[in-house]
Protein backbone atom coordinates (compact mmCIF):
# COMPACT_ATOMS: atom_id res chain seq x y z
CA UNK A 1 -5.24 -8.02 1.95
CA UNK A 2 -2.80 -10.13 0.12
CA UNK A 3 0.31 -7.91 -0.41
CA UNK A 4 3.37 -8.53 -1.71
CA UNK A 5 7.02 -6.81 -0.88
CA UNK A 6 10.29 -6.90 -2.28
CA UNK A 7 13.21 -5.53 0.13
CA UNK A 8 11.62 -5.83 3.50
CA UNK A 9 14.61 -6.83 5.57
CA UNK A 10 15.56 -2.86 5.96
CA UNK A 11 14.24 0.75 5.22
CA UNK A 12 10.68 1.69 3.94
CA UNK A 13 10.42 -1.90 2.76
CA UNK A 14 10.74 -3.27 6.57
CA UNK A 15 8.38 -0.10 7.52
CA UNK A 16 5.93 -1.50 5.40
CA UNK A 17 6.48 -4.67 6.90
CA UNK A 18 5.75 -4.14 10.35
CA UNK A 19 2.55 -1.60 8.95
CA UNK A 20 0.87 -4.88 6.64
CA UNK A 21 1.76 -7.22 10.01
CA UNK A 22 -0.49 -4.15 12.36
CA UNK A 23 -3.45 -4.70 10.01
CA UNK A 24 -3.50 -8.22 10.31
CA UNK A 25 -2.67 -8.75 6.10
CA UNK A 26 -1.03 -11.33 4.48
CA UNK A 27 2.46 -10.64 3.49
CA UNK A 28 5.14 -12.62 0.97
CA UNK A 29 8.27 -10.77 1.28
CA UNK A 30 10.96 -11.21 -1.32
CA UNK A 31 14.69 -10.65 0.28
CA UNK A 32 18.71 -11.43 -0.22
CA UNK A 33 18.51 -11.24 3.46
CA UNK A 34 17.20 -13.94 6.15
CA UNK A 35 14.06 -13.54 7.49
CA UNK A 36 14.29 -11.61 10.83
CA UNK A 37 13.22 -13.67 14.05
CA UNK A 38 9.67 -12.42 15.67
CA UNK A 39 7.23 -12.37 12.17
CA UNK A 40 4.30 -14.10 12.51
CA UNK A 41 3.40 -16.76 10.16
CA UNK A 42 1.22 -14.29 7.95
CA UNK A 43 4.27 -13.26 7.12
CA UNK A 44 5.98 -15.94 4.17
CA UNK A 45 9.75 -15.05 3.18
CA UNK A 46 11.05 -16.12 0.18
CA UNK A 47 14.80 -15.84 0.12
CA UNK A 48 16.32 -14.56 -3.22
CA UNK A 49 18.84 -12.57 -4.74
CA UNK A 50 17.17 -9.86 -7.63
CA UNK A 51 20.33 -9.22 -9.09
CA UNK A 52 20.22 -12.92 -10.50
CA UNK A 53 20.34 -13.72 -14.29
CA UNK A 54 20.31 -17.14 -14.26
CA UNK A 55 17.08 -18.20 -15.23
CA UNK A 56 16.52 -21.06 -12.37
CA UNK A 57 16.43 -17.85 -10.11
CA UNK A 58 13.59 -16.67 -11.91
CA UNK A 59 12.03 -19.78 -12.77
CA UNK A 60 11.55 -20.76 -9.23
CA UNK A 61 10.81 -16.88 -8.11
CA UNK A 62 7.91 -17.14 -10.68
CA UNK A 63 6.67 -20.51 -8.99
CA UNK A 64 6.27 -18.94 -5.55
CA UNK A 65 4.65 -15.69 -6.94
CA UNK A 66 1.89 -18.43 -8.30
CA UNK A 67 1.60 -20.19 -4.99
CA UNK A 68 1.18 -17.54 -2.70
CA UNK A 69 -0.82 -15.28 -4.91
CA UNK A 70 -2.41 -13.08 -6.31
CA UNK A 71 -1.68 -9.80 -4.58
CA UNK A 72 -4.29 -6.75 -3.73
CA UNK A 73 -0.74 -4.92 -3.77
CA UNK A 74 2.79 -5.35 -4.59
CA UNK A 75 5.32 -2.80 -3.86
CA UNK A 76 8.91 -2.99 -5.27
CA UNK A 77 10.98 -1.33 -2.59
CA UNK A 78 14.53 -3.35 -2.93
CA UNK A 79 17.35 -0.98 -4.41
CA UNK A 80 20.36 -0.18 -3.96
CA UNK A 81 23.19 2.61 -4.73
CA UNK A 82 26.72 3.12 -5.88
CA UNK A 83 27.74 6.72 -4.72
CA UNK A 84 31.51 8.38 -5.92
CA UNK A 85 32.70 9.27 -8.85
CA UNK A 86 31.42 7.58 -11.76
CA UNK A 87 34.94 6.16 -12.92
CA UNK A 88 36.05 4.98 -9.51
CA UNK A 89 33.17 2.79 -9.48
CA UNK A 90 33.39 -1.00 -10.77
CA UNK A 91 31.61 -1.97 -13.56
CA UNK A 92 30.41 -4.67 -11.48
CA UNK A 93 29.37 -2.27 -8.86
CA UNK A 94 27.09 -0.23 -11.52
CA UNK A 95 25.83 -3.32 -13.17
CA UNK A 96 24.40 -4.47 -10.45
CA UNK A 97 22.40 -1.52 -9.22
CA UNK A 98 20.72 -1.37 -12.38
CA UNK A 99 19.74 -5.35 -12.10
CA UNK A 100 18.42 -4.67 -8.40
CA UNK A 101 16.59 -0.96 -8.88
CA UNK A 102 15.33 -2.05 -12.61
CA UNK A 103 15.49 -5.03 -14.19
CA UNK A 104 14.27 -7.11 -10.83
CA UNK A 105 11.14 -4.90 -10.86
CA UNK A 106 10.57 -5.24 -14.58
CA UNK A 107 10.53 -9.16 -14.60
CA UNK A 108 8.61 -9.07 -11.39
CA UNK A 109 5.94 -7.23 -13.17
CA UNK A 110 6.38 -9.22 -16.45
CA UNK A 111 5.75 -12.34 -14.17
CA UNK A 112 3.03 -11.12 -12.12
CA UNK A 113 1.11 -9.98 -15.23
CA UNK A 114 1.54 -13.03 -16.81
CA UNK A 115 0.71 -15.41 -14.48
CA UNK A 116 -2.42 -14.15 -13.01
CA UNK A 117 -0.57 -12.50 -9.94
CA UNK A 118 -3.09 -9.44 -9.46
CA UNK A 119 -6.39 -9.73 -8.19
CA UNK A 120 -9.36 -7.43 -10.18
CA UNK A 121 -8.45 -4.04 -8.27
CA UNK A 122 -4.66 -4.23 -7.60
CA UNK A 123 -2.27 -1.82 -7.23
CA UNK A 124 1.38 -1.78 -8.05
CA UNK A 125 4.24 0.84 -6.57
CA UNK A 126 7.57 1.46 -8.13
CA UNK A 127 9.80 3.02 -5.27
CA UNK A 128 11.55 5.47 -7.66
CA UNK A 129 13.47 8.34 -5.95
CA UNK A 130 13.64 12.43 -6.64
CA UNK A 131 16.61 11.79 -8.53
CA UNK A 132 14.04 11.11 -11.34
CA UNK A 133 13.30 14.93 -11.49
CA UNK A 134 17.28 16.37 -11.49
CA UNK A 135 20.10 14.85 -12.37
CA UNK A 136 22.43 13.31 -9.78
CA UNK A 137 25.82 13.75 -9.55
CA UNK A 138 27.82 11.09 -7.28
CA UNK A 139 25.13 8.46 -7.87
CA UNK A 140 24.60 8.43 -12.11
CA UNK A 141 23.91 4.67 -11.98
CA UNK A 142 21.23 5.00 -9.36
CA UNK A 143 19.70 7.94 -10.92
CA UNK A 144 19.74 6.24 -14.80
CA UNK A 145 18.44 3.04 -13.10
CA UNK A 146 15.47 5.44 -10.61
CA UNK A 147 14.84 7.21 -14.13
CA UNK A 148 14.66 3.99 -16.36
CA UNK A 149 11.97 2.73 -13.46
CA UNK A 150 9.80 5.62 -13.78
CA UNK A 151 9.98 5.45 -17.67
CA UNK A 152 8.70 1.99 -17.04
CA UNK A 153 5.95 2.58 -14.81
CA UNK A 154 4.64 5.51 -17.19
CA UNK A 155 4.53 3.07 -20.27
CA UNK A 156 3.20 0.43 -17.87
CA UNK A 157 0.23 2.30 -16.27
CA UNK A 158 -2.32 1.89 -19.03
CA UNK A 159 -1.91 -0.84 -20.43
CA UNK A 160 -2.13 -2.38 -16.56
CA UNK A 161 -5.28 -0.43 -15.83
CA UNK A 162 -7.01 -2.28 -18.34
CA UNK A 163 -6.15 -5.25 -16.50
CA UNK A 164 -7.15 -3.66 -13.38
CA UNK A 165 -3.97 -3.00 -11.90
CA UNK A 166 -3.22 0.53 -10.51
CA UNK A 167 0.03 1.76 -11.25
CA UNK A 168 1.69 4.31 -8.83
CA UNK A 169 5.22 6.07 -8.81
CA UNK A 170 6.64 6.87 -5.29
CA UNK A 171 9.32 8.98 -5.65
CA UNK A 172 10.60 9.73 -2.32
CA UNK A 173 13.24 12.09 -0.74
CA UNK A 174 15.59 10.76 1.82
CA UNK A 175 13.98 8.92 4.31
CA UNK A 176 15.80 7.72 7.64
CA UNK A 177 16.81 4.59 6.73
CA UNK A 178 19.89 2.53 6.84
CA UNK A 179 20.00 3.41 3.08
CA UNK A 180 20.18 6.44 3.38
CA UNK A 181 22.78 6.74 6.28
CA UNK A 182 25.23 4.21 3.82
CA UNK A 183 24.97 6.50 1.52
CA UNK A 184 24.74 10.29 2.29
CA UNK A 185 27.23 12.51 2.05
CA UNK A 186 29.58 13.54 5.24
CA UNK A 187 27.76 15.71 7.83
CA UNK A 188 24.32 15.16 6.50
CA UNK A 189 21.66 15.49 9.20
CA UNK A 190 19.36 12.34 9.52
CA UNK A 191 16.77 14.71 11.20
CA UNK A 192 16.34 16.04 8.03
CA UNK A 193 14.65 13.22 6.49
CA UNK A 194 11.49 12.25 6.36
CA UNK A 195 10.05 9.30 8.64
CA UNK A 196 9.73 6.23 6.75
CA UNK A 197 6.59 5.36 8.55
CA UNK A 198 5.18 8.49 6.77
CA UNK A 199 6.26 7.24 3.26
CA UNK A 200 4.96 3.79 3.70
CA UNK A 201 1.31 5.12 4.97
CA UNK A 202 1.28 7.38 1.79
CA UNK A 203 1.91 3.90 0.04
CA UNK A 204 -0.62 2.37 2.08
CA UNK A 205 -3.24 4.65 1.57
CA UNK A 206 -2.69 6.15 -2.15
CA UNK A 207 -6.10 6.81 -4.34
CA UNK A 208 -5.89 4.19 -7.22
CA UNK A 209 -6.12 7.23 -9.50
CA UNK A 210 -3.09 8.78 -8.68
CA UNK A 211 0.48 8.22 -10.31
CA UNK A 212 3.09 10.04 -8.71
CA UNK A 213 3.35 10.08 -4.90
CA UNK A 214 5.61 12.62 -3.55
CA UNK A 215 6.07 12.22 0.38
CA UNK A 216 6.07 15.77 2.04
CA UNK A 217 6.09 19.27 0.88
CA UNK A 218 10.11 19.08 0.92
CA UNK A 219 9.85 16.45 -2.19
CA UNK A 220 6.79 18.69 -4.26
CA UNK A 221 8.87 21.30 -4.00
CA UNK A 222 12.47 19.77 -5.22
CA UNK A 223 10.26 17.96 -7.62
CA UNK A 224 8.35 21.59 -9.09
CA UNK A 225 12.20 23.27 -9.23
CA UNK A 226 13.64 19.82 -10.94
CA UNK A 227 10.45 20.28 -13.79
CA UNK A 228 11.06 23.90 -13.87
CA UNK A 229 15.01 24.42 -13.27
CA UNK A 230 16.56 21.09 -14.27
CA UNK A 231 20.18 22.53 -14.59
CA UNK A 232 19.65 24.82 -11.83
CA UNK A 233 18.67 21.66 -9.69
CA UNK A 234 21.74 19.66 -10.84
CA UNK A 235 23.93 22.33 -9.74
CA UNK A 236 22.42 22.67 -6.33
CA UNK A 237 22.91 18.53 -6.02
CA UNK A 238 26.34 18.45 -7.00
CA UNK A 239 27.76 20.80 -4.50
CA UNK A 240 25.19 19.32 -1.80
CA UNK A 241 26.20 15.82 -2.36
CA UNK A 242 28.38 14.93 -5.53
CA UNK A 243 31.08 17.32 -3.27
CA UNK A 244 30.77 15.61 0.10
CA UNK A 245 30.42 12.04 -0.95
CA UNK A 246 32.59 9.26 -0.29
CA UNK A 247 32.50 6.00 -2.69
CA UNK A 248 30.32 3.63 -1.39
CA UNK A 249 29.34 0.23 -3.46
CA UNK A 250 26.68 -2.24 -2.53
């Protein structure tokens, strides 16, 4: 397979990673980060910064989604967070998670659709979060830019299935990751979360027909009491995490 990735340098994206390089598939990873020392060369790593908005960024990102495509699957795993309270944070600081987490994986898609980037039976992942089912206090920017993605992928998924693209929303819980370390609250226990190499073979081996993937029976149910008990939910994640969280910017 031909797959494309987009924050492989670290958490589920670099799970991923390592998973694609096992079965032998072609990989082009998009990263900020350099590429790490050991990949083999079915691995191509194209250095760039999603948060861009100058235009030669994307011009050139565009070119090397031609040349190296088109992708059986493409999963948009960068993000990144912005935890505190909402006013101690730096406009800046929220700006740019909503570039990374939203508008990067919106212009990917644009640009992937566009140019022929798909093959006939694609699929394409949004890494959302379960923030998209409550709201999240001590993260608001993350959560409005996890909740605009999933708006996105819901308008996107028909129109793409004509074009014979499969459209999936992963919305996982926290995974242990680097990510999530940065960013949980004080004392939370990392054996708590789930193992990324779970998440990324639910991405791996998803039915084409289904939209939401929810890693584990901890993230169905958070997700059933978020449809069911939104302010209930909201409550329990602002004295869980809003509470213990320390500010923390990417």
């Amino acid at each position: 397979m031909n797959i494309l990735l987009t924050g492989a340098a670290s958490g589920l994206g670099a799970t991923l990673l390592n998973a694609c390089v096992a079965r032998g598939d072609r990989i082009s990873v998009i990263d900020l980060d350099a590429r790490p020392a050991g990949l083999p060369p079915t691995v191509t790593w194209l250095r760039h910064d999603l948060s861009a908005t100058d235009p030669a960024t994307w011009g050139q990102i565009a070119l090397e989604l031609v040349q190296h495509g088109p992708y059986d699957l493409a999963v948009l795993s960068a993000g990144i967070s912005a935890t505190g309270r909402f006013e101690t944070i730096s406009p800046n600081a929220h700006q740019q998670v909503s570039r990374v987490n939203l508008h990067a994986p919106m212009q990917l898609s644009l640009l992937l659709h566009q140019q022929g980037g798909f093959t006939g039976a694609a699929r394409l992942v949004f890494v959302a979060s379960l923030s998209c089912f409550t709201g999240y206090p001590g993260a608001a920017s993350y959560g409005a830019s996890k909740d605009g993605l999933a708006a996105f992928a819901r308008s996107l998924r028909k129109p793409m299935n004509r074009a014979g693209v499969a459209v999936h929303l992963l919305c996982p819980g926290p995974m242990d990751t680097p990510h999530a370390t940065k960013y949980a609250p004080k004392g939370a226990r990392a054996d708590r979360r789930i193992a990324p190499e779970l998440v990324a073979q639910i991405v791996l081996d998803a039915p084409r027909g289904r939209f939401v993937l929810l890693p584990g029976n901890a993230a169905k149910l958070a997700a059933l009491l978020g449809r069911i008990a939104p302010a209930l939910m909201t409550r329990i994640m602002g004295r869980v995490l809003f509470a213990k969280l320390k500010d923390q910017t990417p």
